[in-house]
Protein backbone atom coordinates (compact mmCIF):
# COMPACT_ATOMS: atom_id res chain seq x y z
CA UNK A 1 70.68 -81.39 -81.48
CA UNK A 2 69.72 -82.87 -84.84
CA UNK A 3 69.34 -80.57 -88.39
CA UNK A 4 65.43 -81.03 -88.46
CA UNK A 5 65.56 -79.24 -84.61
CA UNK A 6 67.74 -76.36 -86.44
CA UNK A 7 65.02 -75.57 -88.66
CA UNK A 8 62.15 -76.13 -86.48
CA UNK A 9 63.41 -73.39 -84.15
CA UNK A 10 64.66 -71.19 -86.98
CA UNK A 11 60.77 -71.22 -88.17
CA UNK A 12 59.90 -70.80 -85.01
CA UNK A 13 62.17 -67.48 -84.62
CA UNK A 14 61.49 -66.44 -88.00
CA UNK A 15 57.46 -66.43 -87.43
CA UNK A 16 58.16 -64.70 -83.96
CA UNK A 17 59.63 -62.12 -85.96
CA UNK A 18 56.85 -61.64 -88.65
CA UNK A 19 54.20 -61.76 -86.00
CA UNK A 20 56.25 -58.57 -84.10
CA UNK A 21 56.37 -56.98 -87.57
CA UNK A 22 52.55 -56.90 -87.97
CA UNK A 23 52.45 -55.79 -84.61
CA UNK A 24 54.63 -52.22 -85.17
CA UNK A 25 52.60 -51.80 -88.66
CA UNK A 26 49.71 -52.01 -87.08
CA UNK A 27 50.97 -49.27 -83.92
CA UNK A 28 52.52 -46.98 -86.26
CA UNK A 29 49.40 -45.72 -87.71
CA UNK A 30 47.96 -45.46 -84.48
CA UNK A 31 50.39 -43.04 -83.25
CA UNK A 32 50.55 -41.18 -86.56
CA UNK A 33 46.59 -40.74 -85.87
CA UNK A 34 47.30 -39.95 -82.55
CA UNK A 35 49.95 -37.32 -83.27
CA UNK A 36 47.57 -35.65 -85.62
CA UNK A 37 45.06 -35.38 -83.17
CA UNK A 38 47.74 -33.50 -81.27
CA UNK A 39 48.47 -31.25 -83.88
CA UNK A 40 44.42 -30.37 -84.67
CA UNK A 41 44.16 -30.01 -80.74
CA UNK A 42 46.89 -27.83 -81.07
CA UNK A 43 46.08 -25.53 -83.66
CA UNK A 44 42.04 -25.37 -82.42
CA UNK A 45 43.75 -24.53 -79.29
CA UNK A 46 45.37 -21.62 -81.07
CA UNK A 47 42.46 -20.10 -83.33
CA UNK A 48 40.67 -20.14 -79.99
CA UNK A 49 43.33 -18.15 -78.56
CA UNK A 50 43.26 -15.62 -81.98
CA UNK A 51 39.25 -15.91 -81.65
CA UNK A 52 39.21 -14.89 -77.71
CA UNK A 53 41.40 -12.34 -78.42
CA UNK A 54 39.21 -10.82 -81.44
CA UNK A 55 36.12 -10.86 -79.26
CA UNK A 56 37.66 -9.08 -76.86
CA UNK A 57 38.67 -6.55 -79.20
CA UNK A 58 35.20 -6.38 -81.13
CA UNK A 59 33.18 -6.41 -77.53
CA UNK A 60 35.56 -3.34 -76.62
CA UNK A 61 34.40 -1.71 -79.75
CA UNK A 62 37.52 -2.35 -81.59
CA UNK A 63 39.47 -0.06 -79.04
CA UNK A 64 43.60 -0.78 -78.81
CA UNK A 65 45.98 -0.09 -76.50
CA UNK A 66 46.69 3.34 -76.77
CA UNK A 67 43.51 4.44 -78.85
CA UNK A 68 45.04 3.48 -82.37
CA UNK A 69 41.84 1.30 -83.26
CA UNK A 70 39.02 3.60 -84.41
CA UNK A 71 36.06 3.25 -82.24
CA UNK A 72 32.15 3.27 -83.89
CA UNK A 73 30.49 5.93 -81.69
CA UNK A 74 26.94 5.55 -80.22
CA UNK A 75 24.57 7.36 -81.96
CA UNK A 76 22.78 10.23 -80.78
CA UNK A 77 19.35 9.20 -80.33
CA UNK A 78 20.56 6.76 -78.05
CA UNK A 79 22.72 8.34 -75.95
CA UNK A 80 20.28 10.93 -75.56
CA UNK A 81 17.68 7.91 -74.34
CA UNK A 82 20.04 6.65 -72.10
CA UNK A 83 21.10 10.05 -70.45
CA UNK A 84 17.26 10.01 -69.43
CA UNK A 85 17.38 7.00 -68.27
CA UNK A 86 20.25 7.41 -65.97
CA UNK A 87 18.58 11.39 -64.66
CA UNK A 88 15.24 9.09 -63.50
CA UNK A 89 17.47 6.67 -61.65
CA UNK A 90 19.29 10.16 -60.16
CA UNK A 91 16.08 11.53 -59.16
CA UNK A 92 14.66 8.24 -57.71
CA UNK A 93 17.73 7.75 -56.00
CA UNK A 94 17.43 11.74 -54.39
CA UNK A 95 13.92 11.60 -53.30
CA UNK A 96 14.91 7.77 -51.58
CA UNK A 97 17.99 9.96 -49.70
CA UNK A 98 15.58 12.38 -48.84
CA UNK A 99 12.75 9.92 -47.34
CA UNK A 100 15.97 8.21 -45.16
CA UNK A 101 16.19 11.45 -43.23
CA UNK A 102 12.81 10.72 -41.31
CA UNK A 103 14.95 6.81 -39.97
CA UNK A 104 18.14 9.02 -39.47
CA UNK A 105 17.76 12.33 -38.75
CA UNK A 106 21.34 12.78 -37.82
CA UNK A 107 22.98 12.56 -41.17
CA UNK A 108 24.23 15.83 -42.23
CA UNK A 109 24.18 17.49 -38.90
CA UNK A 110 27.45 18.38 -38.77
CA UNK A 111 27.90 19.59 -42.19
CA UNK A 112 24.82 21.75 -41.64
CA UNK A 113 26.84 23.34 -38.45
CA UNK A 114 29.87 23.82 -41.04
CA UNK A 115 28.42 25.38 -43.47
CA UNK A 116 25.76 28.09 -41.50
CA UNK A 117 22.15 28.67 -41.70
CA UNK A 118 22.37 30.68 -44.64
CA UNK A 119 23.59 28.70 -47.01
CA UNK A 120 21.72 25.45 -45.80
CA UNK A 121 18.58 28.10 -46.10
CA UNK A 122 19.27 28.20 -49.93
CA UNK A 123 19.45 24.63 -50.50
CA UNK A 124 16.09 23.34 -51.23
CA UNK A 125 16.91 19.83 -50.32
CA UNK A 126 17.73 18.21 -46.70
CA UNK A 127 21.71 17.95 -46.73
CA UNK A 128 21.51 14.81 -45.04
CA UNK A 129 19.10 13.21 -47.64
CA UNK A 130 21.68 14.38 -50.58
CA UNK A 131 24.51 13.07 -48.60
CA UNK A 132 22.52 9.48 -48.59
CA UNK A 133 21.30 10.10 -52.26
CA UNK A 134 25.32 10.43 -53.20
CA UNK A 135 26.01 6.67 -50.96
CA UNK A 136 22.83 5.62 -52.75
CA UNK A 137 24.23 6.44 -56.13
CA UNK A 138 28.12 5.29 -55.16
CA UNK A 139 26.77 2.05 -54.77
CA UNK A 140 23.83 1.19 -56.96
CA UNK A 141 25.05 3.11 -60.03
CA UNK A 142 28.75 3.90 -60.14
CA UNK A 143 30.30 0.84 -58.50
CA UNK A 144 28.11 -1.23 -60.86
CA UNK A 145 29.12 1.46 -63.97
CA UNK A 146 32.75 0.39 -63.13
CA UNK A 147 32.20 -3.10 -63.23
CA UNK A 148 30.04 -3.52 -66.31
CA UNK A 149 31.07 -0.17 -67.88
CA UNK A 150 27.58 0.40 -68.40
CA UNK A 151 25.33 2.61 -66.30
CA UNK A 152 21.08 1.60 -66.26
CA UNK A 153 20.35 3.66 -68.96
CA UNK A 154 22.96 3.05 -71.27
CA UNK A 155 22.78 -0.98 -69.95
CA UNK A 156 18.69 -0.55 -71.39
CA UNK A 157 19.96 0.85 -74.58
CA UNK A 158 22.84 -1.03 -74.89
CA UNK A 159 25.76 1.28 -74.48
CA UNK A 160 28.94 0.68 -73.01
CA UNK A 161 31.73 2.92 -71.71
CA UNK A 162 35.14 2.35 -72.81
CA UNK A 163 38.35 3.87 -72.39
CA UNK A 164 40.61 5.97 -74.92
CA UNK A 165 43.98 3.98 -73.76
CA UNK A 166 42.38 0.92 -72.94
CA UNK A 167 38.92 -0.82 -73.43
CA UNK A 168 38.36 -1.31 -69.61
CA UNK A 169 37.82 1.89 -67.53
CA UNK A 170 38.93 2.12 -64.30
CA UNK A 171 36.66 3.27 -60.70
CA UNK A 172 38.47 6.45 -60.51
CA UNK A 173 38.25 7.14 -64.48
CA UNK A 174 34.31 6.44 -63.98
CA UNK A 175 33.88 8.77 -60.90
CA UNK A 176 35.39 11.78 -62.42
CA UNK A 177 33.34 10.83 -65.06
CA UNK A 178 30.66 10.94 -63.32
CA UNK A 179 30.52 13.43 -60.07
CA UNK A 180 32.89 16.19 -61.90
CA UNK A 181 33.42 15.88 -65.47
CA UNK A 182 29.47 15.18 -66.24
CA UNK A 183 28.05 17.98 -63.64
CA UNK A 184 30.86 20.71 -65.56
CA UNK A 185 29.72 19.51 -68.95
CA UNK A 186 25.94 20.18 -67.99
CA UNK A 187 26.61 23.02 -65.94
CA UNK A 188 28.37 24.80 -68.98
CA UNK A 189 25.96 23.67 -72.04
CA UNK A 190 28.12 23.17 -74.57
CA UNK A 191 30.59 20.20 -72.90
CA UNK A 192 27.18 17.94 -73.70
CA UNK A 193 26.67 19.93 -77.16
CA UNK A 194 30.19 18.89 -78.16
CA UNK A 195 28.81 15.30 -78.55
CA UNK A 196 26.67 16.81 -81.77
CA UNK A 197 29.65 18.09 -83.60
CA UNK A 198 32.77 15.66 -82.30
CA UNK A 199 33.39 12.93 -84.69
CA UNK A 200 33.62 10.52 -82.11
CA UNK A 201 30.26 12.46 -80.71
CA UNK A 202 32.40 12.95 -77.83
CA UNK A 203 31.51 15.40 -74.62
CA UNK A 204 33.54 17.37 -72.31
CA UNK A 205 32.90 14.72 -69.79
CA UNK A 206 34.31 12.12 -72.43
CA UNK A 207 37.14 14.31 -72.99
CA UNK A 208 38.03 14.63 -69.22
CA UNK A 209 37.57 11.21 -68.38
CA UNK A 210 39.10 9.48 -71.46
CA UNK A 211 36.32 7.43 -72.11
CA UNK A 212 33.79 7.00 -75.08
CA UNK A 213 30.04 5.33 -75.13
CA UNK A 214 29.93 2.80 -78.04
CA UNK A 215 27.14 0.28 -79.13
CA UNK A 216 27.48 -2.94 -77.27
């Protein structure tokens, strides 16, 4: 093989070389673009994460676990609103219980037998009808209350029920809430006159329960 062949393929090897050059300039800020699309991915991915976690916190009214967070209360005009509300679905839900005993006349029969004539006599409601009023309510208006931790009323006023040790209030935390703590605080006065002088206008029923009503 002659000199001039030599250099021919040395020129040859030598341009092969340049053009591979070009070639990983050109890549390399590709992938540096790429990888910094990686890291902005990355850290959006992360403020979402702190964002999601901060909404959660401001839609539970700023309630921690274990009650450190201060809470902003409902105020009273609304919680007074709502309390209406929620006493007109009650008594809609009653008089619906009541107009079920003319389909089903059985309901209630045997708790009738249980507890005598006289004290059925001083009831001034069918027993069977309140006995379908309380399904009525179980499932329209407590289940529901669980769920959304709002109630009808304080859903049209834009309340919400959270919890003292956690912002999500559990089914049983709702139904003492609801069919013991709320009937004792009524039946006594001054469990729902605590809300007016409680700084976290608090009732007995909110006491019992662990639970607060805060704006939505």
């Amino acid at each position: 093989m002659s000199d001039s062949d030599n250099d021919d393929w040395n020129f040859k090897l030598d341009d092969s070389e340049v053009k591979k050059t070009r070639r990983k300039e050109k890549v390399k800020p590709l992938l540096q673009s790429a990888q910094k699309k990686e890291i902005k991915v990355e850290a959006s991915a992360q403020a979402t994460r702190k964002s999601r976690r901060q909404l959660a916190r401001e839609a539970s009214g700023g309630v921690g676990i274990g009650g450190e967070a201060s809470i902003d209360p409902a105020s009273h005009l609304k919680r007074i609103i709502a309390f209406i509300l929620d006493l007109c679905v009650l008594a809609i839900l009653i008089a619906a219980g009541q107009f079920c005993i003319v389909f089903f006349p059985e309901i209630g029969k045997d708790i009738e037998s249980f507890l005598g004539p006289e004290i059925i006599s001083s009831i001034p409601l069918d027993v069977g009808g309140l006995l379908a009023a309380v399904g009525l309510h179980l499932i329209l208006v407590i289940l529901p209350t669980a769920s959304t931790q709002q109630s009808i009323g304080k859903r049209m006023m834009k309340l919400k029920i959270v919890g003292v040790q956690a912002p999500k209030v559990a089914l049983g935390a709702i139904f003492i809430r609801e069919y013991f703590a709320k009937p004792v605080a009524l039946f006594t006065l001054i469990g729902v006159l605590m809300i007016l002088f409680t700084n976290k206008r608090k009732g007995l029923h909110d006491f019992i329960a662990g639970t607060s009503v805060i704006d939505c």
